[in-house]
Protein backbone atom coordinates (compact mmCIF):
# COMPACT_ATOMS: atom_id res chain seq x y z
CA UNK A 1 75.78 102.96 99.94
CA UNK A 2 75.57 101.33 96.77
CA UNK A 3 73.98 104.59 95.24
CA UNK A 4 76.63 106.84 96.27
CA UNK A 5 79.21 104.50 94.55
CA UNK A 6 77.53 104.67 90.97
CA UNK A 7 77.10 108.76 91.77
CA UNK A 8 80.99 108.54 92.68
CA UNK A 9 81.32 106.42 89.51
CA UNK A 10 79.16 108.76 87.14
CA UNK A 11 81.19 112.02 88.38
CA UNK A 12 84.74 110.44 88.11
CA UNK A 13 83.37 108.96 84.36
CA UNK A 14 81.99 112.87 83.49
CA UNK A 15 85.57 114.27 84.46
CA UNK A 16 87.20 111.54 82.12
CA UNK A 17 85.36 112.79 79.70
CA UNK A 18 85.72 116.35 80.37
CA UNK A 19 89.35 115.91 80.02
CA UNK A 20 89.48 113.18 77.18
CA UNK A 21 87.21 116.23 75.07
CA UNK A 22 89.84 118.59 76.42
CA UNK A 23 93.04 116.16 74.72
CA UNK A 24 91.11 115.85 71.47
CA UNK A 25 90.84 119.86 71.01
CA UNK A 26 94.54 120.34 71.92
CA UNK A 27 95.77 117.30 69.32
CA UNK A 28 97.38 118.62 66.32
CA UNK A 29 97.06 116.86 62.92
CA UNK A 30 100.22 115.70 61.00
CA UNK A 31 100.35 114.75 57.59
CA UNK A 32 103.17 112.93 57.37
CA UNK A 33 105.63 112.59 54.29
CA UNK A 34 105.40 109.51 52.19
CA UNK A 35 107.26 106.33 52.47
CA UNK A 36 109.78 106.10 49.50
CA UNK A 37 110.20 102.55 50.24
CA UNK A 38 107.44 99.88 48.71
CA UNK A 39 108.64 96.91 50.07
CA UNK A 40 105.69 94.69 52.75
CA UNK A 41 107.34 96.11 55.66
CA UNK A 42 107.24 99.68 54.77
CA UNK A 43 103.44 98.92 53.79
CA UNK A 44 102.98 97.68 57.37
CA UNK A 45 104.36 100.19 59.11
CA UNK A 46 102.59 102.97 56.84
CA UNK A 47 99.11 100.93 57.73
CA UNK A 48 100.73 101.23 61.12
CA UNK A 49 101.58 104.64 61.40
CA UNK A 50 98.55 105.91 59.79
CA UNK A 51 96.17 104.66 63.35
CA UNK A 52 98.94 105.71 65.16
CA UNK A 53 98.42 109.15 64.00
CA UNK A 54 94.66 108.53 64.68
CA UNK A 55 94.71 107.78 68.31
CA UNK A 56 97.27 110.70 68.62
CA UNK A 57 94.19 112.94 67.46
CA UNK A 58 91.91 111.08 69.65
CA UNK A 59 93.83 111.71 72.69
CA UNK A 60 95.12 108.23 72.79
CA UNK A 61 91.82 107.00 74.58
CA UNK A 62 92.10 103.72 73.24
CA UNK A 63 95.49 103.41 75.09
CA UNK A 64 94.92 104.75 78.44
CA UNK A 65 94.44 102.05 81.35
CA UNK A 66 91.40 102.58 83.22
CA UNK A 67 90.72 100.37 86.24
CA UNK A 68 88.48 99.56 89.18
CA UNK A 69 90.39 100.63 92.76
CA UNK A 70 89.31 98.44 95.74
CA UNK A 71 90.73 99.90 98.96
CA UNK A 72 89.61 97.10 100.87
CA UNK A 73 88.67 99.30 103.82
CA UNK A 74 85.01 99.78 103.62
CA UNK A 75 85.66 103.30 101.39
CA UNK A 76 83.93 103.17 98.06
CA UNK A 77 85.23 101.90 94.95
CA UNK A 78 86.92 104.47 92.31
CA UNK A 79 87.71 104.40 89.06
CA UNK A 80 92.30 105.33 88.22
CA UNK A 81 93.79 105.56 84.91
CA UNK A 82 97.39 105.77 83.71
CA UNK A 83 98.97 106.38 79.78
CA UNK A 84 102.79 107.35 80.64
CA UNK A 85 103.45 103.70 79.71
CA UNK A 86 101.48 103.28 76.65
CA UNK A 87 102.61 106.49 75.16
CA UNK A 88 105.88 105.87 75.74
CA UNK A 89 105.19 102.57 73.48
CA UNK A 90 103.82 104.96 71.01
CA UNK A 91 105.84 107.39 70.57
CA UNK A 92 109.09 104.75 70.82
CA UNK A 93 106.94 103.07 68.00
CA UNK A 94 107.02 106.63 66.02
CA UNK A 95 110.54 107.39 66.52
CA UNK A 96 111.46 103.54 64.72
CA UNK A 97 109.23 104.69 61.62
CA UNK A 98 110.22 108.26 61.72
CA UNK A 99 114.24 106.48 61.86
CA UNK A 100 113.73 104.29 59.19
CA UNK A 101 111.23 105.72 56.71
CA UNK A 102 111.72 109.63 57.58
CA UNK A 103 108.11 110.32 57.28
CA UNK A 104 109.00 113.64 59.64
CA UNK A 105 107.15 112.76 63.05
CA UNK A 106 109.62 114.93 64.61
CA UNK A 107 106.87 117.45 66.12
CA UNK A 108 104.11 114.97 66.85
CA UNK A 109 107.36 113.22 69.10
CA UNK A 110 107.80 116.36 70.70
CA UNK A 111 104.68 116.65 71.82
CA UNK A 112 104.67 113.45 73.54
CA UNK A 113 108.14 114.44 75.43
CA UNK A 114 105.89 117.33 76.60
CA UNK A 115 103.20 115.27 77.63
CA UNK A 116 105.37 112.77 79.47
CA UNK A 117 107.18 115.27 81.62
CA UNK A 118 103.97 117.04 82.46
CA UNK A 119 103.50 113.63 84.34
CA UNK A 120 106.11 113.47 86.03
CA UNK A 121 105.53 113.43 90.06
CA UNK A 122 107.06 116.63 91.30
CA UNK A 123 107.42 115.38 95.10
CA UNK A 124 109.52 112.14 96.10
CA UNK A 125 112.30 110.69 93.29
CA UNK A 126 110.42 112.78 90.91
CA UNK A 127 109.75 110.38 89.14
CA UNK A 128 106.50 108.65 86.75
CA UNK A 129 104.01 106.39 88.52
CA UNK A 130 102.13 103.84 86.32
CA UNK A 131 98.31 105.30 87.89
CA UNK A 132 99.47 108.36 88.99
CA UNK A 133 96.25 109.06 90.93
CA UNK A 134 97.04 105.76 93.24
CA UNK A 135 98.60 107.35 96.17
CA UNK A 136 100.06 104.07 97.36
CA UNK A 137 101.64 103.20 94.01
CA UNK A 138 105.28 104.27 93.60
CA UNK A 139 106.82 105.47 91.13
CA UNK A 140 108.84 102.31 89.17
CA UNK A 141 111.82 101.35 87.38
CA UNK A 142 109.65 100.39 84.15
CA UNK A 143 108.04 104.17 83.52
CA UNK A 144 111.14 105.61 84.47
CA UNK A 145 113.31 103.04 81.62
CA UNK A 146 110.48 103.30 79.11
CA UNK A 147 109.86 107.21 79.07
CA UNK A 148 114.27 107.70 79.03
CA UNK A 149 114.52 105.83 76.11
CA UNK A 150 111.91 108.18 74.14
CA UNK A 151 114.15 111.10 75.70
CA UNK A 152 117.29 109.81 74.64
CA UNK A 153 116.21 108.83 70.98
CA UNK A 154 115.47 111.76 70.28
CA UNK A 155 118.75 112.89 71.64
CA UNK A 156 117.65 114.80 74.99
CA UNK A 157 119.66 113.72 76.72
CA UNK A 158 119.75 117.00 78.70
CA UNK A 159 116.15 115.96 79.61
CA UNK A 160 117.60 112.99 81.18
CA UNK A 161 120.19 114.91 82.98
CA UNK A 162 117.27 117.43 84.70
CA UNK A 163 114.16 114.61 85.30
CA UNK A 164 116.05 111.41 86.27
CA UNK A 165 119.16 111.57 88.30
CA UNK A 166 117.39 111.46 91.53
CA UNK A 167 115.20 108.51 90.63
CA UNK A 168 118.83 106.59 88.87
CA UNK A 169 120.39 107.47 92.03
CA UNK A 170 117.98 105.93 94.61
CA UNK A 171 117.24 102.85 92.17
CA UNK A 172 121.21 101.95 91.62
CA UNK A 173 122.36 103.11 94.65
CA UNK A 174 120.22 101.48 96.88
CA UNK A 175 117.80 99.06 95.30
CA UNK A 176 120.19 96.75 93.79
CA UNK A 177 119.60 93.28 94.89
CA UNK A 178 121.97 90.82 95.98
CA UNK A 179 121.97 88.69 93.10
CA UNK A 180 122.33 91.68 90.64
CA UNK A 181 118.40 92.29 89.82
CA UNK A 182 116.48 95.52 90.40
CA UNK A 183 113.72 96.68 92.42
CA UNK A 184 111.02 97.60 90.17
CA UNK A 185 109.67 100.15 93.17
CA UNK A 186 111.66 103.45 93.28
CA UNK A 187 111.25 103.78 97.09
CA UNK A 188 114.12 104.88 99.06
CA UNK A 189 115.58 102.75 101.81
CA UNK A 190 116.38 105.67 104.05
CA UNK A 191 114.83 109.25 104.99
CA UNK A 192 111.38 108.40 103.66
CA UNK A 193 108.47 110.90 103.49
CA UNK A 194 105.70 109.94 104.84
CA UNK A 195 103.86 109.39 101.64
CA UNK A 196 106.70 107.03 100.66
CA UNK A 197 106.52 105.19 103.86
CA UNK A 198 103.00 104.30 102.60
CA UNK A 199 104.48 102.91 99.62
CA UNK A 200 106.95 101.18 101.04
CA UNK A 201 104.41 99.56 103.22
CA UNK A 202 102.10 98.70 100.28
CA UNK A 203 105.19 96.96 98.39
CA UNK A 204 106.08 94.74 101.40
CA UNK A 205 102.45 93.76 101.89
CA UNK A 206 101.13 93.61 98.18
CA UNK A 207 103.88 93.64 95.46
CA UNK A 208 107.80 92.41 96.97
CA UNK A 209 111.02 93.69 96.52
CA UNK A 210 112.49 91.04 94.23
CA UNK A 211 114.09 91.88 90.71
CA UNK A 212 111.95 91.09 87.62
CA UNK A 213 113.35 89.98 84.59
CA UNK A 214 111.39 91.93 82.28
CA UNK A 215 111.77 95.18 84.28
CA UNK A 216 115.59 94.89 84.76
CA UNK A 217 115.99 94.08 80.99
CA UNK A 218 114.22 97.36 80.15
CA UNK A 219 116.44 99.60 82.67
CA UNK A 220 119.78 98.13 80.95
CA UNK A 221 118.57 99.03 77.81
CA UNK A 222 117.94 102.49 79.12
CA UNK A 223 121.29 102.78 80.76
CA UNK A 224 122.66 101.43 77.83
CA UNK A 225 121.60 104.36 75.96
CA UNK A 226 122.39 106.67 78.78
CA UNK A 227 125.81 106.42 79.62
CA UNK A 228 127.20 102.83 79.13
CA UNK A 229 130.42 103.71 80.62
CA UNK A 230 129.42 105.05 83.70
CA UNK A 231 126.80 102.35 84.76
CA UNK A 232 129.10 99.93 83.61
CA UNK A 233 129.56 98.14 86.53
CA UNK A 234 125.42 97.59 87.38
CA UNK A 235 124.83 97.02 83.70
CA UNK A 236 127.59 93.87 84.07
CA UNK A 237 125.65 92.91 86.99
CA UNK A 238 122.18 93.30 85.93
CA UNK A 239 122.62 91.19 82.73
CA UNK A 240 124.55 88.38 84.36
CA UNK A 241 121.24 88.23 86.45
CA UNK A 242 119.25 88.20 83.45
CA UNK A 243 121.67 85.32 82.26
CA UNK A 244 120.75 83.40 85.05
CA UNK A 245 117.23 84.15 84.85
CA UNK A 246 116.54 82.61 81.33
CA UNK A 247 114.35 79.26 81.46
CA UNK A 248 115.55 76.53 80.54
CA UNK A 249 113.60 76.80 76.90
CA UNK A 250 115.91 79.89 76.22
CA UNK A 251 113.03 82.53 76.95
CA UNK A 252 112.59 85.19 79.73
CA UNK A 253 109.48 84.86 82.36
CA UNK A 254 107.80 88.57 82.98
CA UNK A 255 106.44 89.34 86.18
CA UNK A 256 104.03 91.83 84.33
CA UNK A 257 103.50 91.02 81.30
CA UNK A 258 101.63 87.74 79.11
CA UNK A 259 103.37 84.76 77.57
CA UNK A 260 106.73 84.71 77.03
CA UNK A 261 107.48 86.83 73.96
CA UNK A 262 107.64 90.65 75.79
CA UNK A 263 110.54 89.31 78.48
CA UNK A 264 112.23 87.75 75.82
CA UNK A 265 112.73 90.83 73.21
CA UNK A 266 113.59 92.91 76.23
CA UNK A 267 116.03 90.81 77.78
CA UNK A 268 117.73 89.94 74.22
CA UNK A 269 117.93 93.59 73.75
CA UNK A 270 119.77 94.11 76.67
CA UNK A 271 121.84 91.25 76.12
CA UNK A 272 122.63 92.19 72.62
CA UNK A 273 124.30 95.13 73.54
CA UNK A 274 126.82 93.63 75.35
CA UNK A 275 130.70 94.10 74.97
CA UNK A 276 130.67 90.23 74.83
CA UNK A 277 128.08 88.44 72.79
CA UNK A 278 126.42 86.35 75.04
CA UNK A 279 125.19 82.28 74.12
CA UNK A 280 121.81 83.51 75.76
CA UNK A 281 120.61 85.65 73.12
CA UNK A 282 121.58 82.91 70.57
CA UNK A 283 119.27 80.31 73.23
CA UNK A 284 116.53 82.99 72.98
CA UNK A 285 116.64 83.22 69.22
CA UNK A 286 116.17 79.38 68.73
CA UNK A 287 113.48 79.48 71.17
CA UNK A 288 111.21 82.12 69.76
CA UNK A 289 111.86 79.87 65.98
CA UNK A 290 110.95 77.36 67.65
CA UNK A 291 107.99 78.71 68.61
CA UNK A 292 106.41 80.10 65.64
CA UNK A 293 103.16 78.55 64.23
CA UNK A 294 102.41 77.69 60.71
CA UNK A 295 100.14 80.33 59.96
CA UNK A 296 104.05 82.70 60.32
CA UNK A 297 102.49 84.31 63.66
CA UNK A 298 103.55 83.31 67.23
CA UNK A 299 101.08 83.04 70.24
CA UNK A 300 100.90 82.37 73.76
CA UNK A 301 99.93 79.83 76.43
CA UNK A 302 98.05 77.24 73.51
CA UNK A 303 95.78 79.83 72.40
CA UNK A 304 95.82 80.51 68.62
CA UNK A 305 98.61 83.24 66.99
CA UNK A 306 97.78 86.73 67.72
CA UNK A 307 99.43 90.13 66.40
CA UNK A 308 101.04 91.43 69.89
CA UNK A 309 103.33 87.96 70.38
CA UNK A 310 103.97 88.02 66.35
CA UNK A 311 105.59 91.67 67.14
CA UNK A 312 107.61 90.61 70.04
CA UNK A 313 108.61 87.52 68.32
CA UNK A 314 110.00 89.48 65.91
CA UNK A 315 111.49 92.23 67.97
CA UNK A 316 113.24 89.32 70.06
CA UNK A 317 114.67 87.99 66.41
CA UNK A 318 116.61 90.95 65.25
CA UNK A 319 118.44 91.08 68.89
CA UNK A 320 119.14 87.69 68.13
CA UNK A 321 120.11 88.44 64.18
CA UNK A 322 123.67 86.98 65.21
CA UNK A 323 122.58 83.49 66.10
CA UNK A 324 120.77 82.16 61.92
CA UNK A 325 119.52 83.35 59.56
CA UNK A 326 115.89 84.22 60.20
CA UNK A 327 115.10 85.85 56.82
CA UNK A 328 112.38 83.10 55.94
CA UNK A 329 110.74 83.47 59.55
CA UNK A 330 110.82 87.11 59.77
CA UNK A 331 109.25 87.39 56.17
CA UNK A 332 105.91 84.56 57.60
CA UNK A 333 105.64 86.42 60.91
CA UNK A 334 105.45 90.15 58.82
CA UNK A 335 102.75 88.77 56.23
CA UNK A 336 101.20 87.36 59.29
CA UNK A 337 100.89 90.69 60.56
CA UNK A 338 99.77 92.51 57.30
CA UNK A 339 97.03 89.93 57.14
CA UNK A 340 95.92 91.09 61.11
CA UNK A 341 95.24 94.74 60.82
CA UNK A 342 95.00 97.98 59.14
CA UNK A 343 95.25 101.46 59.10
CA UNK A 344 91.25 101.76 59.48
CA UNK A 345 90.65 99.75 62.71
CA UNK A 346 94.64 98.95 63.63
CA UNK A 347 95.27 95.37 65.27
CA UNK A 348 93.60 93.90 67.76
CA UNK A 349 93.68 93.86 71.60
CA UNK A 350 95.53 91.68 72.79
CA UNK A 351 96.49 90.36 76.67
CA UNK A 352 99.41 92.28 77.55
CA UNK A 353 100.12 93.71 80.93
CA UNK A 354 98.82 91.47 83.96
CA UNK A 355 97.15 93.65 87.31
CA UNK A 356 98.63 92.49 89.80
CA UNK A 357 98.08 95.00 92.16
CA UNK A 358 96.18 93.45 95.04
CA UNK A 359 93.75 96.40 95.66
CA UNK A 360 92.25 96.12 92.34
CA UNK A 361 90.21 93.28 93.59
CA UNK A 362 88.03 92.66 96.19
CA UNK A 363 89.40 89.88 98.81
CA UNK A 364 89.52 86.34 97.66
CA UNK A 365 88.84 87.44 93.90
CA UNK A 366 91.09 86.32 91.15
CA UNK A 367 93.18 88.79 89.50
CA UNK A 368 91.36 90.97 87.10
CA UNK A 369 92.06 90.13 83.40
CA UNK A 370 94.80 91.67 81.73
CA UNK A 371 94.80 94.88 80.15
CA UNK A 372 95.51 94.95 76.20
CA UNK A 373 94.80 97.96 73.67
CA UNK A 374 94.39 98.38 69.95
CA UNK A 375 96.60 101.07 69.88
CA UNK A 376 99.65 99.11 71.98
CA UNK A 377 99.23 96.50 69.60
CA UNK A 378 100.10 98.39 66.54
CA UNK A 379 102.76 100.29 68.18
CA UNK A 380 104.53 97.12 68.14
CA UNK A 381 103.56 96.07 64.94
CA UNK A 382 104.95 99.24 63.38
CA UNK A 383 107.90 99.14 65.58
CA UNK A 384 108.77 95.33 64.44
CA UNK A 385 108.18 96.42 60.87
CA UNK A 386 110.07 99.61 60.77
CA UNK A 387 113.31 97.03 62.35
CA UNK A 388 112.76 94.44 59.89
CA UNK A 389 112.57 97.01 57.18
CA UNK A 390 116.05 97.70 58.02
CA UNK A 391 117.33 94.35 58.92
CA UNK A 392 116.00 93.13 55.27
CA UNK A 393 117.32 96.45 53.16
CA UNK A 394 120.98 95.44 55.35
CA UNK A 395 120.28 91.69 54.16
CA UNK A 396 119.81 92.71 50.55
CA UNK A 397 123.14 95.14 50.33
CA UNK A 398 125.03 92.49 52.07
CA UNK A 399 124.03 89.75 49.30
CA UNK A 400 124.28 92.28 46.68
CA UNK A 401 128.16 92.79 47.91
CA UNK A 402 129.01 89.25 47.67
């Protein structure tokens, strides 16, 4: 038995392979324009950029989530990977340097929109799955909010229109919790296939129904984007839950993801964009301050400061740009960075999305550690660059001004 798992093992490794060689002939090469800014944060997000465009020649390997899937049922072990989710990070990440510094990523964007709807399930809401090879998984509200807001920003909005009105329907029209949260599983409540019964049954048994912070925060933002007069009413709804949900340290818990940095950005984003400013994005700002370490980088849960929190912490901070002035903080947490990585070997791997999917691990065994990546790492480190690039250069006119 235990042979015929490694042989399973070694042919589902020699397909990987097959198909990672396959990416790596299909990747084009970009040269990209240089930055005519020379300030630190346009050197960051250069250094940035410049692995980005890397991995993008390498397939994104470093990216892609690989994991070990336990059914639990006495059938053999085998190996699923997902990378909607990372390269939607990415190429978000490219579209903020390609914004701010116009280095002209336009076509190496479009071939990620390609990508990403050449993932998209074709049966069901239609919709992207996190491992799309996990039959039990459904699709979810975090793919769907991450992979619109690469659409949208690049103003395809007719791409929206065509992939991701069923899924918006089913997820606002029936998976709206009482208390104004969202499901994070796009399953529908009524006239199920059978394949979605299955996932309906593995999210009652395995994963719940109730709202996550982090996950509702990234669906406002995408709705936000959308159409904000038309989801009006669930957008109201969805950030007085997130309101509610803040601790009482003025930061946002994820269900999914490490420490406390990733739920707060998110959910200050989507608080930010209110009609009314909102005290809890001014709470969150003071928090994440309050949190940063002397060294100008943030970390989480005691253990020393690390690149990915430093990003988010910084993220969180220009949502929260109303509340102080952070000029001083931003400025520690970006040299922070710039000391952390480079173009040659990017920044490090960090803890970042938690597997909690209970048939990733054998009974009784602890969840398996978190998966982190190089190349997510210093997507958010050029994304919180490319922002405080343009925070700063608004910082500067306004003093020059006055």
């Amino acid at each position: 038995m235990l042979r015929g798992c490694v042989d399973g093992f070694h042919a589902q490794l020699a397909e990987l392979t097959d198909a990672n060689r396959a990416r790596l002939a299909a990747a084009r090469r970009f040269t990209p324009r240089p930055f005519a800014e020379t300030t630190p944060e346009a050197r960051l997000a250069g250094e940035a950029m410049r692995y980005l465009l890397v991995q993008s020649r390498r397939g994104w390997l470093e990216a892609r989530h690989f994991a070990v899937l336990d059914p639990g049922n006495g059938e053999p072990s085998r190996v699923i990977e997902g990378d909607v989710f990372q390269r939607a990070i990415a190429a978000d990440a490219l579209q903020e340097i390609d914004a701010t510094f116009h280095p002209g990523l336009e076509e190496l964007i479009d071939d990620e929109i390609t990508y990403l709807l050449g993932q998209r399930n074709t049966d069901g809401v239609q919709a992207w799955t996190y491992f799309r090879d996990f039959a039990e998984l459904a699709p979810d509200a975090d793919d769907l909010a991450a992979i619109m807001q690469v659409f949208l920003r690049r103003g395809r909005r007719d791409i929206v229109e065509r992939t991701c009105e069923m899924a918006l329907s089913t997820v606002l029209g029936e998976l709206v919790n009482a208390d104004g949260s969202i499901r994070t599983w796009i399953v529908p409540e009524h006239g199920r296939s059978a394949c979605q019964q299955i996932q309906a049954d593995y999210v009652e048994l395995s994963l719940g129904t109730a709202g996550a912070p982090d996950v509702v925060a990234n669906l406002v933002h995408a709705l936000e984007l959308y159409d904000h007069a038309r989801f009006a009413e669930p957008l109201a709804r969805a950030r007085a839950y997130l309101q509610r949900a803040q601790t009482e340290l003025g930061s946002w818990e994820s269900a999914w993801y490490v420490g406390p940095f990733y739920g707060t950005y998110v959910a200050m984003r989507a608080l930010g964009a209110a009609p009314e400013p909102s005290e809890s994005v001014a709470r969150g700002a003071h928090f994440v301050i309050a949190a940063q370490r002397s060294d100008g980088g943030w970390g989480t849960d005691g253990r020393k400061s690390d690149a990915l929190a430093t990003a988010l912490a910084l993220l969180a901070l220009h949502y929260g740009a109303g509340a102080g002035e952070f000029t001083a903080a931003v400025a520690a947490g970006l040299q922070y960075l710039e000391q952390s990585g480079n173009s040659r070997v990017g920044w490090p791997n960090v803890p970042f999305i938690r597997q909690r999917l209970a048939t990733l691990r054998a009974n009784g065994e602890p969840e398996p550690a978190p998966y982190g990546s190089r190349t997510v790492t210093s997507a958010y480190v050029a994304k919180a660059a490319a922002v405080a690039a343009r925070t700063l250069a608004s910082r500067s006119r306004e003093a020059t001004v006055a």
